[in-house]
N, C-alpha and C. Protein backbone atom coordinates (compact mmCIF):
# COMPACT_ATOMS: atom_id res chain seq x y z
N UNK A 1 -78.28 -30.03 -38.15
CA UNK A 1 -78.74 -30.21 -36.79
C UNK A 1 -77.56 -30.41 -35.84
N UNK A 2 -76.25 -31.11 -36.55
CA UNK A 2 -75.35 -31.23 -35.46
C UNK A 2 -74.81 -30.31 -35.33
N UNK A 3 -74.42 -29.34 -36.24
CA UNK A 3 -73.61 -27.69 -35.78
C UNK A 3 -74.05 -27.43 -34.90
N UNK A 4 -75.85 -27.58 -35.00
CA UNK A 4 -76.34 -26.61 -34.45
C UNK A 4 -76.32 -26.95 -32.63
N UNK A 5 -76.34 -28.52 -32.56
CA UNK A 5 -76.19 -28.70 -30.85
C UNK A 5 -74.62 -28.75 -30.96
N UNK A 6 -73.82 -28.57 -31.22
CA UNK A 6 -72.42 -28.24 -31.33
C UNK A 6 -71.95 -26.73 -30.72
N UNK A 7 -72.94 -25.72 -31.47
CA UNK A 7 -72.91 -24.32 -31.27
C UNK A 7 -73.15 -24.34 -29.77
N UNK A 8 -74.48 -25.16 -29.07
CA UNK A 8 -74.98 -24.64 -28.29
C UNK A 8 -74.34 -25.49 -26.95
N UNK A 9 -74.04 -26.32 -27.62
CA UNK A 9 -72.77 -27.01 -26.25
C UNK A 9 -71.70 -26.26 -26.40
N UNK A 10 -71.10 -25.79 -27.16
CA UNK A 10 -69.75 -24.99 -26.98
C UNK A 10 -70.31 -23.81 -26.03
N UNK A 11 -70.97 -22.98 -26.34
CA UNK A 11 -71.57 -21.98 -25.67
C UNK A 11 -71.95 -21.82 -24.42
N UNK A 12 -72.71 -22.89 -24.01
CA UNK A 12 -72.96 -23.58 -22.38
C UNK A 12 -71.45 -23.70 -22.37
N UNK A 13 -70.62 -24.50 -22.27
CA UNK A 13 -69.02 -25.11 -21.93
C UNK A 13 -68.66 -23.54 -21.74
N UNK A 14 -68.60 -22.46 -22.65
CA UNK A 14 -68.06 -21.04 -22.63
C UNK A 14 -68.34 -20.27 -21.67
N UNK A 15 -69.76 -20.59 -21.09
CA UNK A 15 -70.60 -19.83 -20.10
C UNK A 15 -69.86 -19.93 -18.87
N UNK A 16 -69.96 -21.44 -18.78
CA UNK A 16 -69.57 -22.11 -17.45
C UNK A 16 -68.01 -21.78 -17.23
N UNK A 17 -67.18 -21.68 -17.82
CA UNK A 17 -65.89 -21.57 -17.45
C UNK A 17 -65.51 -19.82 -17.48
N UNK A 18 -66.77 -18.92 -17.82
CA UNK A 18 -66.02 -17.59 -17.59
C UNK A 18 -66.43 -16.84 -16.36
N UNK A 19 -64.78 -16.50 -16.17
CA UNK A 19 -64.39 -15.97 -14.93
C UNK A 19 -65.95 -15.20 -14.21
N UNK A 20 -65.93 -15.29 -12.59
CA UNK A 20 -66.65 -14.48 -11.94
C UNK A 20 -66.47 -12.89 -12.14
N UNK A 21 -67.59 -12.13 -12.02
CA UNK A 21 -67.17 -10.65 -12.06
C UNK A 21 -66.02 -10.13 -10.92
N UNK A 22 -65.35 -9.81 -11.31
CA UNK A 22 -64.83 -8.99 -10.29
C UNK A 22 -64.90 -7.70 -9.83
N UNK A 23 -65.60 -7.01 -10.70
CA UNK A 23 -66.31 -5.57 -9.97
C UNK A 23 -67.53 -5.80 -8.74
N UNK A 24 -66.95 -5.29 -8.08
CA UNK A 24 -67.73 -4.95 -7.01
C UNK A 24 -68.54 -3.27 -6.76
N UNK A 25 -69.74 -3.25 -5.84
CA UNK A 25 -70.41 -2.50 -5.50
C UNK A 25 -69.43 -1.01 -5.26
N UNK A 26 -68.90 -1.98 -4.54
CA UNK A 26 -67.97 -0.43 -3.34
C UNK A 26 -67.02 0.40 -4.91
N UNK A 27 -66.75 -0.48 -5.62
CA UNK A 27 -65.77 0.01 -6.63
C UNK A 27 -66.81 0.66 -7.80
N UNK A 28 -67.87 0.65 -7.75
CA UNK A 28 -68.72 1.27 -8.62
C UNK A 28 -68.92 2.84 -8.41
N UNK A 29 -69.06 2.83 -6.92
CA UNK A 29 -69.39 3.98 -6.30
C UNK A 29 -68.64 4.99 -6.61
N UNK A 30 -69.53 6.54 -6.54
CA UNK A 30 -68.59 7.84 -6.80
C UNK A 30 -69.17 8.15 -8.11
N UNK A 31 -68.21 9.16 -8.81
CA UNK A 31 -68.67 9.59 -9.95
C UNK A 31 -67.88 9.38 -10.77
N UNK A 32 -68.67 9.17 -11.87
CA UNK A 32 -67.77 8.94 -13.21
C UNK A 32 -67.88 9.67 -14.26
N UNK A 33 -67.01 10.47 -15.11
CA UNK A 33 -67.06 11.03 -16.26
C UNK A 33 -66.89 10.08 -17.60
N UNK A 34 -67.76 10.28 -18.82
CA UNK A 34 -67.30 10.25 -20.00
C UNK A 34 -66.29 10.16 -20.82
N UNK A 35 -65.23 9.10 -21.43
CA UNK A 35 -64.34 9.42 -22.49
C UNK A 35 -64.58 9.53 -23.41
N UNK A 36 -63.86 10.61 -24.08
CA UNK A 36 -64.29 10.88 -25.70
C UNK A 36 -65.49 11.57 -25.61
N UNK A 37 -66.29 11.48 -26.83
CA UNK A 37 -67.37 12.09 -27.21
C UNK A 37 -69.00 11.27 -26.99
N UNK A 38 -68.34 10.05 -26.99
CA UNK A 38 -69.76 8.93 -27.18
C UNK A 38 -69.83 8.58 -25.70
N UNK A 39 -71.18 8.40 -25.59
CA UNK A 39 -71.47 8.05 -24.03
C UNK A 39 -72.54 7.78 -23.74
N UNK A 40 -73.16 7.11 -23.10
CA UNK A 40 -74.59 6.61 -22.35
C UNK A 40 -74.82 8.18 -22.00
N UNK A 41 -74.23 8.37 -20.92
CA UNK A 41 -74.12 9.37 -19.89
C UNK A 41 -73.08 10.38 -20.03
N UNK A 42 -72.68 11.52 -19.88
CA UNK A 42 -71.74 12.29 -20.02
C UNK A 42 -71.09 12.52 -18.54
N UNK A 43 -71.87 12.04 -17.68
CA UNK A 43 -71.17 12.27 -16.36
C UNK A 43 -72.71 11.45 -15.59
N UNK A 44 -72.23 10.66 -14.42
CA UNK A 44 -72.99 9.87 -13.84
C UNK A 44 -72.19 9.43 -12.52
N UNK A 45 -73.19 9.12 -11.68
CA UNK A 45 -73.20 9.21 -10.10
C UNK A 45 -73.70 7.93 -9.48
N UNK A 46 -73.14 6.87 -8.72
CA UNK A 46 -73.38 5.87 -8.24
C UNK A 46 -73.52 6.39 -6.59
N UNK A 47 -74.06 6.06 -6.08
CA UNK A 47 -74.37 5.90 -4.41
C UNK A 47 -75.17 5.29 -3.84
N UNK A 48 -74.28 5.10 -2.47
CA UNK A 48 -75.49 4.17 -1.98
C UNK A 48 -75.59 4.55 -0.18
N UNK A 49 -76.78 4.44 0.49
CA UNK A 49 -77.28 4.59 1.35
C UNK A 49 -78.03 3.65 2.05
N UNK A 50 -76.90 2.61 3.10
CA UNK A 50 -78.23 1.23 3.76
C UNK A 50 -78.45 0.27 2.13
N UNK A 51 -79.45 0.03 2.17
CA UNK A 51 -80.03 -1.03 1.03
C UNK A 51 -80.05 0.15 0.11
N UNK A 52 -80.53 1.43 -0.03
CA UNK A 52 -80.82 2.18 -0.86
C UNK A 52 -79.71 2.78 -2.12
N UNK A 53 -79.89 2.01 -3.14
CA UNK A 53 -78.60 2.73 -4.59
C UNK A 53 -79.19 3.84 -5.27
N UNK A 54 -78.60 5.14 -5.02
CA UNK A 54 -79.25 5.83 -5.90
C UNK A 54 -78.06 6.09 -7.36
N UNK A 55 -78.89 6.51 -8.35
CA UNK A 55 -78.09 6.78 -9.44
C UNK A 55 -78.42 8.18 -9.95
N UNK A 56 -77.54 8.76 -10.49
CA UNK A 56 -77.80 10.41 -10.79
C UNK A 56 -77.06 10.49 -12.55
N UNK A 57 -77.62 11.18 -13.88
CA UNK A 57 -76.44 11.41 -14.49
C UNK A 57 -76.55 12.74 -14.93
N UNK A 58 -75.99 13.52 -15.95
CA UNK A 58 -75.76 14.98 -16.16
C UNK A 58 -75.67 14.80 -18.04
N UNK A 59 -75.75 15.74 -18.61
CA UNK A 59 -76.05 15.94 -19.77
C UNK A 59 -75.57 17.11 -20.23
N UNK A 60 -74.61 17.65 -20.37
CA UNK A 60 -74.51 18.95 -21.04
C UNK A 60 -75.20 20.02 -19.07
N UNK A 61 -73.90 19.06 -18.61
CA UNK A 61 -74.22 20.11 -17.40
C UNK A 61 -75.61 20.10 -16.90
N UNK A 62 -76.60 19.28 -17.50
CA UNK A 62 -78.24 19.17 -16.64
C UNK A 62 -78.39 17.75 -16.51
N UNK A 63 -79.09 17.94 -15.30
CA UNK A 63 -80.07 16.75 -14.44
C UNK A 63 -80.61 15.59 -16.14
N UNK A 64 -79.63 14.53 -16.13
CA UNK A 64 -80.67 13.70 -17.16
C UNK A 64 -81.61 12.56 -16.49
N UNK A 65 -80.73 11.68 -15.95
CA UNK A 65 -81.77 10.84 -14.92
C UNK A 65 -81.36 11.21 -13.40
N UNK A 66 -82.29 11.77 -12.69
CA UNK A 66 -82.08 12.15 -11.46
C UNK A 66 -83.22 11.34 -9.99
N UNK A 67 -82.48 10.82 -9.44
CA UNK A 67 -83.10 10.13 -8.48
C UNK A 67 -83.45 8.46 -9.07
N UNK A 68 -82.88 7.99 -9.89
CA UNK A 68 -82.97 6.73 -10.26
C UNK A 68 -82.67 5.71 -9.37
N UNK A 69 -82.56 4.49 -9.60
CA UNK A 69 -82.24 3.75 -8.97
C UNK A 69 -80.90 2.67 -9.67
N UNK A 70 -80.09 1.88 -8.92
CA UNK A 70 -79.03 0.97 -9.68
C UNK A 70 -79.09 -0.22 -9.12
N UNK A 71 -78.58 -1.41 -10.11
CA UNK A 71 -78.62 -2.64 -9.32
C UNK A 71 -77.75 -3.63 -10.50
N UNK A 72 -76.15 -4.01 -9.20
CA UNK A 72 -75.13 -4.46 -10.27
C UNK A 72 -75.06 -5.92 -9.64
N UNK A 73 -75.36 -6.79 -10.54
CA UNK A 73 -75.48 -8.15 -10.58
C UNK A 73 -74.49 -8.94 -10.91
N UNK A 74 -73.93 -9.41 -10.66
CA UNK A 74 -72.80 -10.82 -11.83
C UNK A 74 -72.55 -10.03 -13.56
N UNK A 75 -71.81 -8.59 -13.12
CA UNK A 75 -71.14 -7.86 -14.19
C UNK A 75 -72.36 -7.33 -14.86
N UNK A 76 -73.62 -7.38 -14.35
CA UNK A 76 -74.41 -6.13 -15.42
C UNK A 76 -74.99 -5.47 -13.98
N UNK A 77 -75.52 -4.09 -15.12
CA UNK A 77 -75.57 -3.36 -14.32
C UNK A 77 -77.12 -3.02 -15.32
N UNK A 78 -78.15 -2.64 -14.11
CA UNK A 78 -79.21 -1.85 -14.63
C UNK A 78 -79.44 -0.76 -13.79
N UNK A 79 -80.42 0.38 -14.68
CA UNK A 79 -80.30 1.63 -14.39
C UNK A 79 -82.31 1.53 -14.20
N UNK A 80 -82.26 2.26 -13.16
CA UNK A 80 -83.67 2.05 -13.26
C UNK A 80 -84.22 3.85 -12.96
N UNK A 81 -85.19 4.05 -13.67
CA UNK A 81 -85.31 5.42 -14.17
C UNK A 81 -86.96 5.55 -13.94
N UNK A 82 -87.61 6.55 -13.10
CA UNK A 82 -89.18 6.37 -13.35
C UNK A 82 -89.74 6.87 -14.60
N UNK A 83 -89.05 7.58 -15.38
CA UNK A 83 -89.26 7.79 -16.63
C UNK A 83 -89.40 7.21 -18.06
N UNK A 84 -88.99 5.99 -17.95
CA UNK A 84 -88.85 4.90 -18.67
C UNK A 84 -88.38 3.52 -18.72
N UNK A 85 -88.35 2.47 -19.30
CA UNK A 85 -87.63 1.17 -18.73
C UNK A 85 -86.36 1.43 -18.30
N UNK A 86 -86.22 -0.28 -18.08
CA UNK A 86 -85.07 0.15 -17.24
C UNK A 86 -84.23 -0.05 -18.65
N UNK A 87 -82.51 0.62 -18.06
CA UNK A 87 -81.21 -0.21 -19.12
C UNK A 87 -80.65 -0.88 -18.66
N UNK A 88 -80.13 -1.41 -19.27
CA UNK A 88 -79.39 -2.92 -18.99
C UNK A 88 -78.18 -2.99 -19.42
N UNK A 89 -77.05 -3.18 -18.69
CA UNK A 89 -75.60 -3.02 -19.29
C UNK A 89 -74.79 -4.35 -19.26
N UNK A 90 -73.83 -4.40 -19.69
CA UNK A 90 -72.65 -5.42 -18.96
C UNK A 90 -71.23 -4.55 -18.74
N UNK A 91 -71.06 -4.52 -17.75
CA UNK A 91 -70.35 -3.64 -17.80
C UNK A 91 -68.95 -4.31 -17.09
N UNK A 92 -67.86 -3.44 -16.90
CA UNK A 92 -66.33 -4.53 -16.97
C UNK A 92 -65.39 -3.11 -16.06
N UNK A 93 -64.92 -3.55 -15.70
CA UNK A 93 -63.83 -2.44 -14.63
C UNK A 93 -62.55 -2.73 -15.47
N UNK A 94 -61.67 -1.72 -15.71
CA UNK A 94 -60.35 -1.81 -16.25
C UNK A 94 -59.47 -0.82 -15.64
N UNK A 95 -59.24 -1.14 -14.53
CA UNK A 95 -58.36 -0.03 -13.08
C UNK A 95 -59.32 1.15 -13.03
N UNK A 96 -58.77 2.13 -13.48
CA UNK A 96 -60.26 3.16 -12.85
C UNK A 96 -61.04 3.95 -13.92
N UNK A 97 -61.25 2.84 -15.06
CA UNK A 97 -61.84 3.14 -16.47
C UNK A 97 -62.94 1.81 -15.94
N UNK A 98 -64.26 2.01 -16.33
CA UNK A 98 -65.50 1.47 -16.58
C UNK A 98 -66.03 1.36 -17.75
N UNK A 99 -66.52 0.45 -18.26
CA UNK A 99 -67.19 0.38 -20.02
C UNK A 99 -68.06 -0.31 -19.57
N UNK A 100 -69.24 0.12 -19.85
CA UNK A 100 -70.40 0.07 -20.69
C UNK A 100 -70.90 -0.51 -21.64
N UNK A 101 -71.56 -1.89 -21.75
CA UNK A 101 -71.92 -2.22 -23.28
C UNK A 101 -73.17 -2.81 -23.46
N UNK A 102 -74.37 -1.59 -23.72
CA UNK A 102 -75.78 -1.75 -23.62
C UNK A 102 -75.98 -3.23 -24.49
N UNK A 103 -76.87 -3.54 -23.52
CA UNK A 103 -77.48 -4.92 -23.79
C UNK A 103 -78.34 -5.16 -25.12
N UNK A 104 -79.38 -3.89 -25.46
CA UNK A 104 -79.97 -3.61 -26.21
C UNK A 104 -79.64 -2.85 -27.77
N UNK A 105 -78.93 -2.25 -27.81
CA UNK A 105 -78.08 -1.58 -28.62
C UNK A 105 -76.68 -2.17 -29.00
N UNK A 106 -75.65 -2.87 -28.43
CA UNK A 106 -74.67 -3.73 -28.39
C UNK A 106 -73.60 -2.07 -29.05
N UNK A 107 -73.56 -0.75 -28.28
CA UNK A 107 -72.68 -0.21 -28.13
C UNK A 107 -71.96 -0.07 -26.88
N UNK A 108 -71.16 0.92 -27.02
CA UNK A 108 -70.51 0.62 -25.64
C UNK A 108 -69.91 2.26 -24.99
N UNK A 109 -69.55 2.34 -23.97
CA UNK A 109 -68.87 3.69 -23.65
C UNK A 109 -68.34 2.99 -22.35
N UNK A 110 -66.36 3.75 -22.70
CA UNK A 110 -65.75 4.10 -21.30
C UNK A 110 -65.99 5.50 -20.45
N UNK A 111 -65.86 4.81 -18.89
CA UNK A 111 -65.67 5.88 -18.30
C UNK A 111 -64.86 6.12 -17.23
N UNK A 112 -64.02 6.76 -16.96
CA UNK A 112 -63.19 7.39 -15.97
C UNK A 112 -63.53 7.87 -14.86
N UNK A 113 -63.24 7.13 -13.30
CA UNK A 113 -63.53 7.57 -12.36
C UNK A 113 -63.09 9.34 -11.73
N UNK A 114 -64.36 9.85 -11.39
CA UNK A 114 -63.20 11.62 -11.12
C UNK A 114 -63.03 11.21 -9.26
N UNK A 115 -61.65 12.25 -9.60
CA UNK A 115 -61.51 11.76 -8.26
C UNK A 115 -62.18 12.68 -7.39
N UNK A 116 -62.22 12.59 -6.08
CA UNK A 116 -62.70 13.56 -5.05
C UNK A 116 -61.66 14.45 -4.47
N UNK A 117 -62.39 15.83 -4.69
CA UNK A 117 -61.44 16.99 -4.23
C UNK A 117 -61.13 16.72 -2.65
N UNK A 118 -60.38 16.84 -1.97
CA UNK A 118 -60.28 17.09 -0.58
C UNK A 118 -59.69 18.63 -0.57
C-alpha cells in the first residue's frame, strides 16, 4: 500500500513541475510532411480562419481527412474528423520537426514543416 501512495505522489510531484507547452497555435500552422515511412498522416494541413481550425491530411496523394477540425491544448493536440472519433495526440515541437505520440496507440511519428514556395 505504501509503494503504491509513493507511486502516486511521485507522479502528482512529476506532473506539477513539468515544464508548460511551448508550442503554440501560430507555430502549428501550415503544412507538414511525413518522416520516414511511418506516419499518422503522410502529409497534413493545419489552418486557421477567425475562431475556425481547419485540418486537412493526404494519403498516397488523396484527400484522407478533409475538412476536419483541430484543437491544440497544453501540448495535445486533437483531430476531429466527421467520420469517426476524434484522435488524440501529445505532441512536442523540435525546431521545425513535430512528433506525434497517439494517446491511444502509444506510437509516434515525426514531421517536418514544408516550406512555402514564394
Amino acid at each position: 500500500m505504501f509503494k503504491h501512495l509513493l507511486s502516486i505522489t511521485l507522479f502528482a510531484t512529476s506532473v506539477v513541475q513539468a515544464a508548460p507547452c511551448a508550442l503554440t497555435e501560430r507555430e502549428l500552422l501550415g503544412s507538414w510532411e511525413a518522416i520516414g515511412h511511418s506516419g499518422f498522416f503522410e502529409q497534413m494541413a493545419f489552418e486557421r480562419d477567425g475562431i475556425q481550425r481547419e485540418f486537412n491530411s493526404w494519403r498516397h496523394d488523396r484527400p484522407e481527412i478533409s475538412g476536419g477540425q483541430w484543437q491544440l491544448e497544453t501540448c495535445k493536440l486533437t483531430i476531429f474528423d466527421s467520420s469517426g472519433p476524434a484522435q488524440i495526440f501529445a505532441v512536442e515541437s523540435k525546431g521545425k520537426r513535430l512528433v506525434l505520440t497517439s494517446v491511444n496507440r502509444r506510437s509516434t511519428s515525426t514531421f517536418r514543416k514544408v516550406e512555402e514556395k514564394r
